[in-house]
PDB file of N, CA and C in Angstrom:
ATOM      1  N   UNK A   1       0.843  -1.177   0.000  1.00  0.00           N
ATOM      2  CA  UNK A   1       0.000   0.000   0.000  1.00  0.00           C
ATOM      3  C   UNK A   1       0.894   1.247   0.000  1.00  0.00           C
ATOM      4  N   UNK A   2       0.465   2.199  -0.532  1.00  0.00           N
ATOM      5  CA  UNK A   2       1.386   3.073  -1.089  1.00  0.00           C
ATOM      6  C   UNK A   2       1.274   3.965   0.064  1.00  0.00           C
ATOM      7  N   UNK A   3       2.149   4.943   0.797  1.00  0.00           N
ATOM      8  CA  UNK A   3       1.805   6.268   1.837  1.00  0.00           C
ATOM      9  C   UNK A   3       1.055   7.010   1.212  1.00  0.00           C
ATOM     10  N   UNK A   4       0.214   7.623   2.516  1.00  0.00           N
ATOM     11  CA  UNK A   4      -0.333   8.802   2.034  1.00  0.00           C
ATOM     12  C   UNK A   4      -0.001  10.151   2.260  1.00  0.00           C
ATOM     13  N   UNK A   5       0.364  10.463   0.903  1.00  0.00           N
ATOM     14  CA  UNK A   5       1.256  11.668   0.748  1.00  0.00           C
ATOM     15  C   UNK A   5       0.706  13.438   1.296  1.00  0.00           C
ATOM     16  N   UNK A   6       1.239  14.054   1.815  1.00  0.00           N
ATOM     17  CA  UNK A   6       1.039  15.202   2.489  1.00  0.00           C
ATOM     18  C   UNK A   6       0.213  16.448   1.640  1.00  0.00           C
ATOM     19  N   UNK A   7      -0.618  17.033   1.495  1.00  0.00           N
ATOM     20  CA  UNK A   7      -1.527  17.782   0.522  1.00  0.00           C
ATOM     21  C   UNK A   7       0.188  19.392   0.738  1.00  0.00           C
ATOM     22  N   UNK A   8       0.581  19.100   1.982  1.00  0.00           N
ATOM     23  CA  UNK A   8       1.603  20.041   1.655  1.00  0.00           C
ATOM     24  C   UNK A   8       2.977  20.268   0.269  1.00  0.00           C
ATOM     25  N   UNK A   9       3.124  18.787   0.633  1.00  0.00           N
ATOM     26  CA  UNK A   9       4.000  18.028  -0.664  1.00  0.00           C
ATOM     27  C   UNK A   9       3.411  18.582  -1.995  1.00  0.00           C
ATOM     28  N   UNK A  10       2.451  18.045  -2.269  1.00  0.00           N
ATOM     29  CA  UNK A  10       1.859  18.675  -3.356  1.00  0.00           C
ATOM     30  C   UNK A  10       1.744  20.034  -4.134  1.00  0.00           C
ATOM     31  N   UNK A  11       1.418  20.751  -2.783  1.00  0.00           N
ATOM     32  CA  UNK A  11       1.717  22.502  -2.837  1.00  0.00           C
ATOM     33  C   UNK A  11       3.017  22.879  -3.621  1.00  0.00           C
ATOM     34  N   UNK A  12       4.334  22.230  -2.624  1.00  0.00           N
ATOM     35  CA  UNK A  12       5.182  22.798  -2.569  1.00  0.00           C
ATOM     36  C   UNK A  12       5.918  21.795  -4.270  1.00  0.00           C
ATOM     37  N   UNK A  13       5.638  20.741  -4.386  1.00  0.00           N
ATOM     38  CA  UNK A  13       5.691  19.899  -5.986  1.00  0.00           C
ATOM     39  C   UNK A  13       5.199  21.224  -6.464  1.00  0.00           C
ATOM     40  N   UNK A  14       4.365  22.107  -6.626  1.00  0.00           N
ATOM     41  CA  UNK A  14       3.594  22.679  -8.028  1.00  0.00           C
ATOM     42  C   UNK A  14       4.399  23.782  -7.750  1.00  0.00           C
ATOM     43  N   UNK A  15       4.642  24.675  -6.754  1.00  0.00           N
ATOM     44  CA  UNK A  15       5.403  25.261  -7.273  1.00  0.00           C
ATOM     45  C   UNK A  15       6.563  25.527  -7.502  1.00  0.00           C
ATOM     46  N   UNK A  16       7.231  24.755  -6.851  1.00  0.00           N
ATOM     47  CA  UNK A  16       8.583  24.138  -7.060  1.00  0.00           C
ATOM     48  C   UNK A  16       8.683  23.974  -9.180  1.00  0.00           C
ATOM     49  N   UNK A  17       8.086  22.987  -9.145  1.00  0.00           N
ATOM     50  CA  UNK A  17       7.891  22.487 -10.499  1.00  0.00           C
ATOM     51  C   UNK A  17       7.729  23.982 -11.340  1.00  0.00           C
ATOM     52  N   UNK A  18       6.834  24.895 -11.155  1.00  0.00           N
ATOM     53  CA  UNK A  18       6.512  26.052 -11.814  1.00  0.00           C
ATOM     54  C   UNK A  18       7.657  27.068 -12.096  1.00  0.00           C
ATOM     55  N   UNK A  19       8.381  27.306 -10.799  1.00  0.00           N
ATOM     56  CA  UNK A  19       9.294  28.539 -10.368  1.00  0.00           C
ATOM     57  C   UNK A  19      10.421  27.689 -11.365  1.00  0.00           C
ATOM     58  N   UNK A  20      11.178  26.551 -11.135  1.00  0.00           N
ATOM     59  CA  UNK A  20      11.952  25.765 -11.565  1.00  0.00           C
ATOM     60  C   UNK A  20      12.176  25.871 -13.650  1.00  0.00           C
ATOM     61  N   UNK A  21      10.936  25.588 -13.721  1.00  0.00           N
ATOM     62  CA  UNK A  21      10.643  25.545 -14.919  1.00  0.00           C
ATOM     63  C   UNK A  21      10.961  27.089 -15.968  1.00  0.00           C
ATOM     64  N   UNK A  22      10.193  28.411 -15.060  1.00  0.00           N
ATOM     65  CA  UNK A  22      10.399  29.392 -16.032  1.00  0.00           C
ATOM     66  C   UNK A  22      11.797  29.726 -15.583  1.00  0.00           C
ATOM     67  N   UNK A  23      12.296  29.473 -14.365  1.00  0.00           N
ATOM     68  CA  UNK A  23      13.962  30.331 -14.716  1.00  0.00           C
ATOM     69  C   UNK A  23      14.890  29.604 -15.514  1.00  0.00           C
ATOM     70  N   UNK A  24      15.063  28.222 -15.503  1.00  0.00           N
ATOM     71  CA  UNK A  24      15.618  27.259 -16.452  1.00  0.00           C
ATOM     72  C   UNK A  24      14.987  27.510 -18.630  1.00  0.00           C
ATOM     73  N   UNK A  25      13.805  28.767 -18.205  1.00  0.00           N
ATOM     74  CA  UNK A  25      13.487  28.744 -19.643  1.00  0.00           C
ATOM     75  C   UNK A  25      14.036  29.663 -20.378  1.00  0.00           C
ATOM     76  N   UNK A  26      14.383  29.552 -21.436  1.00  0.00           N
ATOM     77  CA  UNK A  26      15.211  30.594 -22.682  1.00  0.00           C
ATOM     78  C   UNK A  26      14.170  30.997 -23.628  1.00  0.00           C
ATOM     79  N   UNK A  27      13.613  32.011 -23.927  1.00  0.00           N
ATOM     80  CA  UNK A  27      12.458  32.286 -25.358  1.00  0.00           C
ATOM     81  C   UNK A  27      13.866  33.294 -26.587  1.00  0.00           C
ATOM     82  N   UNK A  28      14.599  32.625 -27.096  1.00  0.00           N
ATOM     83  CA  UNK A  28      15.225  33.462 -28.187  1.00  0.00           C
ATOM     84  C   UNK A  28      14.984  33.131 -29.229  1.00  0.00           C
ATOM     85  N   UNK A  29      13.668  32.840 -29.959  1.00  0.00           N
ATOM     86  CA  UNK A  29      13.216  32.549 -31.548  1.00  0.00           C
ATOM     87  C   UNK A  29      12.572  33.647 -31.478  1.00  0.00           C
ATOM     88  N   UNK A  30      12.438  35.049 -31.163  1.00  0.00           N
ATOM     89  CA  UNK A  30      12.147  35.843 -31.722  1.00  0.00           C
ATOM     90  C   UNK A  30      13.520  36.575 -32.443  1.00  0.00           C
ATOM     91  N   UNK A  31      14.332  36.456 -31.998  1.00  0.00           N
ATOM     92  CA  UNK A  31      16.042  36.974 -32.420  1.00  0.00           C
ATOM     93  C   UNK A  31      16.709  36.124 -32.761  1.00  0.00           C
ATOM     94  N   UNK A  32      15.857  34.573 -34.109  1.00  0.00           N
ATOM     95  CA  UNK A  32      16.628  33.872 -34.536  1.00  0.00           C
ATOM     96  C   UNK A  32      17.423  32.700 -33.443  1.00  0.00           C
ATOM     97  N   UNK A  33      16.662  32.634 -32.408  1.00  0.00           N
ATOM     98  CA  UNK A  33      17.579  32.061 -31.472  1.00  0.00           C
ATOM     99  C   UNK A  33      16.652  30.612 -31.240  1.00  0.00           C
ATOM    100  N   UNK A  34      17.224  29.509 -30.419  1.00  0.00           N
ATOM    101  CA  UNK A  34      16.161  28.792 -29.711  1.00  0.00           C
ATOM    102  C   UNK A  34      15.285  28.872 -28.612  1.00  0.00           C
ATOM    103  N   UNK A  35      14.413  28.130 -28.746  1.00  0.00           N
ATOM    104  CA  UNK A  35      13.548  27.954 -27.423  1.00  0.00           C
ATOM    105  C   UNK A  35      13.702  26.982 -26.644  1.00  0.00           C
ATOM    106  N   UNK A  36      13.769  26.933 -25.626  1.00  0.00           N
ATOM    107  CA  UNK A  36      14.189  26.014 -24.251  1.00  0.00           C
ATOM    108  C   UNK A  36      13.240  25.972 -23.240  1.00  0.00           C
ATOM    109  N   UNK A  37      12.487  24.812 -22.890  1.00  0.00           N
ATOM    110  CA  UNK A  37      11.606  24.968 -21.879  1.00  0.00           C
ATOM    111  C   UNK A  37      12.062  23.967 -20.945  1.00  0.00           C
ATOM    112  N   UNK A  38      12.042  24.322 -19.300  1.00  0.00           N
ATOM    113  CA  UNK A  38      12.422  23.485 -18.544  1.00  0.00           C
ATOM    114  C   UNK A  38      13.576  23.400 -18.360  1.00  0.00           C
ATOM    115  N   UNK A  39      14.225  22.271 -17.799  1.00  0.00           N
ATOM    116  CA  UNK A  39      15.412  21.945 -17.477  1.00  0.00           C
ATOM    117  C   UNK A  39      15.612  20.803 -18.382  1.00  0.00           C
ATOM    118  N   UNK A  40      16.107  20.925 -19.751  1.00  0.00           N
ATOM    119  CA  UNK A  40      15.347  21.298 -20.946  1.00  0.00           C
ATOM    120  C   UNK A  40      14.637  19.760 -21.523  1.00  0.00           C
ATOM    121  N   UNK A  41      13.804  20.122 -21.366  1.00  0.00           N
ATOM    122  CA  UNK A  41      12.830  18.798 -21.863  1.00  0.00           C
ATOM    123  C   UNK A  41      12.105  18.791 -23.178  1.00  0.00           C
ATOM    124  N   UNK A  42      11.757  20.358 -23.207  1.00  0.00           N
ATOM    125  CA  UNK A  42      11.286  20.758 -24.497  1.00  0.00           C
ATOM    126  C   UNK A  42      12.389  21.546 -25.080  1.00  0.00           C
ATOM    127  N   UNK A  43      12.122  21.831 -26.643  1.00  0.00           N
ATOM    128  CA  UNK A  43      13.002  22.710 -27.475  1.00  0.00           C
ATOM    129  C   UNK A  43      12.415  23.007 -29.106  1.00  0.00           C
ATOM    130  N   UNK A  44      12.514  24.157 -28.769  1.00  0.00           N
ATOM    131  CA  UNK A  44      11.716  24.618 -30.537  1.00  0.00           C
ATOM    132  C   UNK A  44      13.043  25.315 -31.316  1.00  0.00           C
ATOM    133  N   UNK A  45      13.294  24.930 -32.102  1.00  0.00           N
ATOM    134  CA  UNK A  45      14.609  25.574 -33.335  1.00  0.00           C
ATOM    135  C   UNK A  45      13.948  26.765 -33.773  1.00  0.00           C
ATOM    136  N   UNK A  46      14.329  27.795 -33.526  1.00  0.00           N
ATOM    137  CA  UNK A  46      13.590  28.748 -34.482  1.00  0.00           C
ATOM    138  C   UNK A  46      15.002  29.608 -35.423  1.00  0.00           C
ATOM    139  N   UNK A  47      14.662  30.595 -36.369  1.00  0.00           N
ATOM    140  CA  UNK A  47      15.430  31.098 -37.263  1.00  0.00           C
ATOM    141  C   UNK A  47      15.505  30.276 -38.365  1.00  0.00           C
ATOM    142  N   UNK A  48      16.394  30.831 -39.510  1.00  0.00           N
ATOM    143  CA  UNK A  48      16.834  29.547 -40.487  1.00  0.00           C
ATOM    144  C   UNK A  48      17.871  28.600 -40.165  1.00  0.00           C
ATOM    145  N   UNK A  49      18.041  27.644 -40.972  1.00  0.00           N
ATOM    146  CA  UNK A  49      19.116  26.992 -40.677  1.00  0.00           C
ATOM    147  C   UNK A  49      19.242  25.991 -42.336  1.00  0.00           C
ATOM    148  N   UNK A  50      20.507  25.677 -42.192  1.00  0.00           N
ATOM    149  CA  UNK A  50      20.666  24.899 -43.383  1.00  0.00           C
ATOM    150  C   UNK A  50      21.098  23.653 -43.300  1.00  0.00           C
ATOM    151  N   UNK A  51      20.662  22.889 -43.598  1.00  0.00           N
ATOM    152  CA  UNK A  51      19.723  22.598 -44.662  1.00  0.00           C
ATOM    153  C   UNK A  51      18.370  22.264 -43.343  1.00  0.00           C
ATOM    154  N   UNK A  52      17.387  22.442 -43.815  1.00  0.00           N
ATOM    155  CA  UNK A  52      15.997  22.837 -42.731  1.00  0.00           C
ATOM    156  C   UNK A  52      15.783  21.509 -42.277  1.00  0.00           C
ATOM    157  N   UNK A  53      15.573  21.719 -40.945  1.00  0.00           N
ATOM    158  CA  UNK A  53      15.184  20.607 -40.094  1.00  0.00           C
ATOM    159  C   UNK A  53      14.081  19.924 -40.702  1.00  0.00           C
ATOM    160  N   UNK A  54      13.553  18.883 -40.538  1.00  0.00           N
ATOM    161  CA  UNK A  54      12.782  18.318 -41.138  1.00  0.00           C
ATOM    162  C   UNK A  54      11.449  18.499 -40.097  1.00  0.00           C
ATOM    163  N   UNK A  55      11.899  18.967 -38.276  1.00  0.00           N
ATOM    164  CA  UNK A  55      10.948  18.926 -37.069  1.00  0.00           C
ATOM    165  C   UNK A  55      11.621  19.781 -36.472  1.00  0.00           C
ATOM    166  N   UNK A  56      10.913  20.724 -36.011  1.00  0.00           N
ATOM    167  CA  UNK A  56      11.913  21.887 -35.492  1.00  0.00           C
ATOM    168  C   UNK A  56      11.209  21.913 -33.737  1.00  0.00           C
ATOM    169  N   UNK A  57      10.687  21.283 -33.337  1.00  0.00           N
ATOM    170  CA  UNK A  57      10.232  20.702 -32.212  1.00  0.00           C
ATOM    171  C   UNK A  57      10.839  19.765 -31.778  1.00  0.00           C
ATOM    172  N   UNK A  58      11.559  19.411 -30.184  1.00  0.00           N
ATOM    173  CA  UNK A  58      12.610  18.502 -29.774  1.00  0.00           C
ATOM    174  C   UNK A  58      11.423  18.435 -28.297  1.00  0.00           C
ATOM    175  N   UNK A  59      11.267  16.903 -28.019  1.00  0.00           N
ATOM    176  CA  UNK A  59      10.047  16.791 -26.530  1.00  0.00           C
ATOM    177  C   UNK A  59      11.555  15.451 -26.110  1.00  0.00           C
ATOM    178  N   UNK A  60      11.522  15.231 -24.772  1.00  0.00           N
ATOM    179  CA  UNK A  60      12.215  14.453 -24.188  1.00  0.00           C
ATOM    180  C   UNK A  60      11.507  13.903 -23.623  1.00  0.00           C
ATOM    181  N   UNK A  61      11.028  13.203 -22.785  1.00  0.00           N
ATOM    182  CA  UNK A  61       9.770  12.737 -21.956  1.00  0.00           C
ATOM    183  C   UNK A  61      10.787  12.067 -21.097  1.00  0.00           C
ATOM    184  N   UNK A  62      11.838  11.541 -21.161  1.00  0.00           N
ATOM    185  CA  UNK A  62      12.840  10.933 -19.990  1.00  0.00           C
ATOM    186  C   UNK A  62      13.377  12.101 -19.238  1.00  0.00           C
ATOM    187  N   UNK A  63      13.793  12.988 -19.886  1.00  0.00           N
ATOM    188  CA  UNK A  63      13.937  14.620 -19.122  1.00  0.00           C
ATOM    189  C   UNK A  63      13.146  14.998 -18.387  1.00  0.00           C
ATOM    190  N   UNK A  64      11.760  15.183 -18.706  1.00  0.00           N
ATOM    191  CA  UNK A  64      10.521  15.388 -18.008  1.00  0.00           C
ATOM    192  C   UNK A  64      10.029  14.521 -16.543  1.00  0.00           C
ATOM    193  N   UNK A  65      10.034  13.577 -16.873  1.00  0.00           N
ATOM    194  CA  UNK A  65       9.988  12.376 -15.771  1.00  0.00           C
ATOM    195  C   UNK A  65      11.583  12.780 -14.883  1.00  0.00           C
ATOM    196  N   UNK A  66      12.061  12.502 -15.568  1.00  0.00           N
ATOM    197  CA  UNK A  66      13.261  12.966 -14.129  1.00  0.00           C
ATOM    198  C   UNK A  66      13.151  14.060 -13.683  1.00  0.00           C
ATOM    199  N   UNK A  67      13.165  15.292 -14.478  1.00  0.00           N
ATOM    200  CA  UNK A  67      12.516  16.473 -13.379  1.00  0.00           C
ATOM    201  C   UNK A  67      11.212  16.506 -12.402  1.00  0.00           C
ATOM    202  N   UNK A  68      10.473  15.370 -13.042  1.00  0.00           N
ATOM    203  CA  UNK A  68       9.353  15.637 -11.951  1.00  0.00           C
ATOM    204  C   UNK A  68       9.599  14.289 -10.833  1.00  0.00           C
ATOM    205  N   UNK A  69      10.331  13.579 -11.209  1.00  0.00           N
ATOM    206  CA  UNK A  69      10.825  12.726  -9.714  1.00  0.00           C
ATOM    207  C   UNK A  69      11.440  13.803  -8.845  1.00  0.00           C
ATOM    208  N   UNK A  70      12.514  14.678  -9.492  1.00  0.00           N
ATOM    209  CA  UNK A  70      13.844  15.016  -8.744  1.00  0.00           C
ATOM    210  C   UNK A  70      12.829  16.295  -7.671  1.00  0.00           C
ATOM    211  N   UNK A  71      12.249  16.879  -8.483  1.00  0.00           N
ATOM    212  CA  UNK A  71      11.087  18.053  -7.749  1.00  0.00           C
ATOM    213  C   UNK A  71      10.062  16.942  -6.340  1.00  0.00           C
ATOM    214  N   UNK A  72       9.771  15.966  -6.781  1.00  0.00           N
ATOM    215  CA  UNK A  72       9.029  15.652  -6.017  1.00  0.00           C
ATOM    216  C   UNK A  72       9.566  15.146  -4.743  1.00  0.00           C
ATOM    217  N   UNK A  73      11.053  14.444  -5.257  1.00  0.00           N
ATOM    218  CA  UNK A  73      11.702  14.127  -3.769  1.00  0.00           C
ATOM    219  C   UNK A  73      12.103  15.580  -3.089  1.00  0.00           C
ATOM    220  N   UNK A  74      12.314  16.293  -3.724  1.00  0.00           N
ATOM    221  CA  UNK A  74      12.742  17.621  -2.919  1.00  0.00           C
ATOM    222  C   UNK A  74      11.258  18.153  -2.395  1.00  0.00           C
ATOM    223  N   UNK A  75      10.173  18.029  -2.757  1.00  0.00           N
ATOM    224  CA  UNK A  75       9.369  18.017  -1.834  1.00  0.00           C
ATOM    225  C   UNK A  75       9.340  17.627  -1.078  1.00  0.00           C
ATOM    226  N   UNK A  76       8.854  16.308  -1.006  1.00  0.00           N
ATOM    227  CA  UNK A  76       8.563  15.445  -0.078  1.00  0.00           C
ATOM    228  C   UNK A  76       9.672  15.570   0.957  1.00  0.00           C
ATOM    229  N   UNK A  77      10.644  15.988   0.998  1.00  0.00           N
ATOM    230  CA  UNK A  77      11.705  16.070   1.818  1.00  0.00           C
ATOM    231  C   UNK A  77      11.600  17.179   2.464  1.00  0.00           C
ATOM    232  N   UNK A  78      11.311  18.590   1.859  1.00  0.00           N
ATOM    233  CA  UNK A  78      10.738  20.038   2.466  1.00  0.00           C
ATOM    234  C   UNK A  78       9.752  19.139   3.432  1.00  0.00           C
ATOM    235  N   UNK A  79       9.019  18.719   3.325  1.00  0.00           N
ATOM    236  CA  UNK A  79       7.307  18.047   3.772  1.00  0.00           C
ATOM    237  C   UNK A  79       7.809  17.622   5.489  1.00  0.00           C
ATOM    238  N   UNK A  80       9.110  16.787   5.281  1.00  0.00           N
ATOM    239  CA  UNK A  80       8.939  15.388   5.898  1.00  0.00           C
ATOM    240  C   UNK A  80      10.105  16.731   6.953  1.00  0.00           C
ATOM    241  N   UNK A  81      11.348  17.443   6.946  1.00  0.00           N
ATOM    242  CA  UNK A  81      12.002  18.437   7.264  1.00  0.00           C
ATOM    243  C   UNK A  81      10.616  19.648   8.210  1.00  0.00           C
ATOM    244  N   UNK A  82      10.010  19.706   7.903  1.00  0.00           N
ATOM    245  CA  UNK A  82       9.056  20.975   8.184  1.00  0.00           C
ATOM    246  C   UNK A  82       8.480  20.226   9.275  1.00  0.00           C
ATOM    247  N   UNK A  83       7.741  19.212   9.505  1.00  0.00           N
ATOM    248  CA  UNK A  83       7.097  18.270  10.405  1.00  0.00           C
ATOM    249  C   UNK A  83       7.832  18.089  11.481  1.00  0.00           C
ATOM    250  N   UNK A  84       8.993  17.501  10.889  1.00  0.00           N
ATOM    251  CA  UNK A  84      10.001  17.424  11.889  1.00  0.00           C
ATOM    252  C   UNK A  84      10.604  18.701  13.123  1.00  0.00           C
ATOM    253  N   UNK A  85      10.567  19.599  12.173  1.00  0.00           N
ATOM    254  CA  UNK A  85      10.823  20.831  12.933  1.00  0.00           C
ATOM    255  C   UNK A  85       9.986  21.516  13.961  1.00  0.00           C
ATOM    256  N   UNK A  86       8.603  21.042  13.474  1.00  0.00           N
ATOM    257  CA  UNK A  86       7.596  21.210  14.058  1.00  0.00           C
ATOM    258  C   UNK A  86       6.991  20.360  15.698  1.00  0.00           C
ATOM    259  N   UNK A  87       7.157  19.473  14.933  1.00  0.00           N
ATOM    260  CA  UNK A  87       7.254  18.222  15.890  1.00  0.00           C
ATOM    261  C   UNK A  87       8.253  18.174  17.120  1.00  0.00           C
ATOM    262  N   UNK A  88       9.435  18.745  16.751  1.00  0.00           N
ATOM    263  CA  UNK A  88      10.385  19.222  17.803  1.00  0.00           C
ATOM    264  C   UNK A  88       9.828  20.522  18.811  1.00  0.00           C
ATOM    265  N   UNK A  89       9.362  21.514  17.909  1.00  0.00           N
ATOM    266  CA  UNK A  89       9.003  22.436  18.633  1.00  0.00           C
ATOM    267  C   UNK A  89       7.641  22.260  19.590  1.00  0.00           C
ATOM    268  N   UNK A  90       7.243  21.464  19.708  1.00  0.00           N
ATOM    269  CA  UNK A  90       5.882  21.144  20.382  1.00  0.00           C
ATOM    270  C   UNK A  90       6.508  20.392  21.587  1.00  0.00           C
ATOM    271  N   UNK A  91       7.341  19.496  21.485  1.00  0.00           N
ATOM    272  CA  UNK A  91       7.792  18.510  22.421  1.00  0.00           C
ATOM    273  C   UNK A  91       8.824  19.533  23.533  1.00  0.00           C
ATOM    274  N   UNK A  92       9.335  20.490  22.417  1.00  0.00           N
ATOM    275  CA  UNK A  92       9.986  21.198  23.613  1.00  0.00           C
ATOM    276  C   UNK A  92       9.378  22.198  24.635  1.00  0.00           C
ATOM    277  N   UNK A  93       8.079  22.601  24.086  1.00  0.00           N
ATOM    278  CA  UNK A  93       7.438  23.183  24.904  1.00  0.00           C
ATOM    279  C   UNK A  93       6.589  22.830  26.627  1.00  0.00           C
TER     280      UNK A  93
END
């Protein structure tokens, strides 16, 4: 049976996952440049190039999945850290 996971975990997964995501992102296909989303999982080629891509769209889905394990243990670890701290502070009172 699997634990049941903390609705805090979750919180702190989304925005973890969110904040993570746009500073790791690059938008330079308006100046001929690429696009980079994530820690990079996605990628759009933009500008010309020679001889032309045949898919100028790049998706990783093994990238993706590991960022959202690596986010979620760092949750769950904020989660399980915070309780703890908490939990201390009650006992010492």
């Amino acid at each position: 049976m699997l634990p049941k996971i903390p609705k805090a975990t979750w919180l702190i997964f989304f925005i973890l996952t969110v904040i993570i995501t746009i500073l790791f992102s690059k938008f330079d296909s308006p100046s001929d440049g690429n696009d980079t989303i994530g820690f990079p999982f996605y990628r759009y080629l933009g500008g010309r190039h020679s001889p032309e891509p045949t898919d100028r769209t790049y998706f990783n889905g093994i990238y993706l999945l590991l960022n959202l394990i690596i986010y979620f243990g760092i949750s769950y670890a904020l989660t399980c850290s915070i309780n703890k701290i908490k939990s201390k502070r009650v006992n010492t009172k």
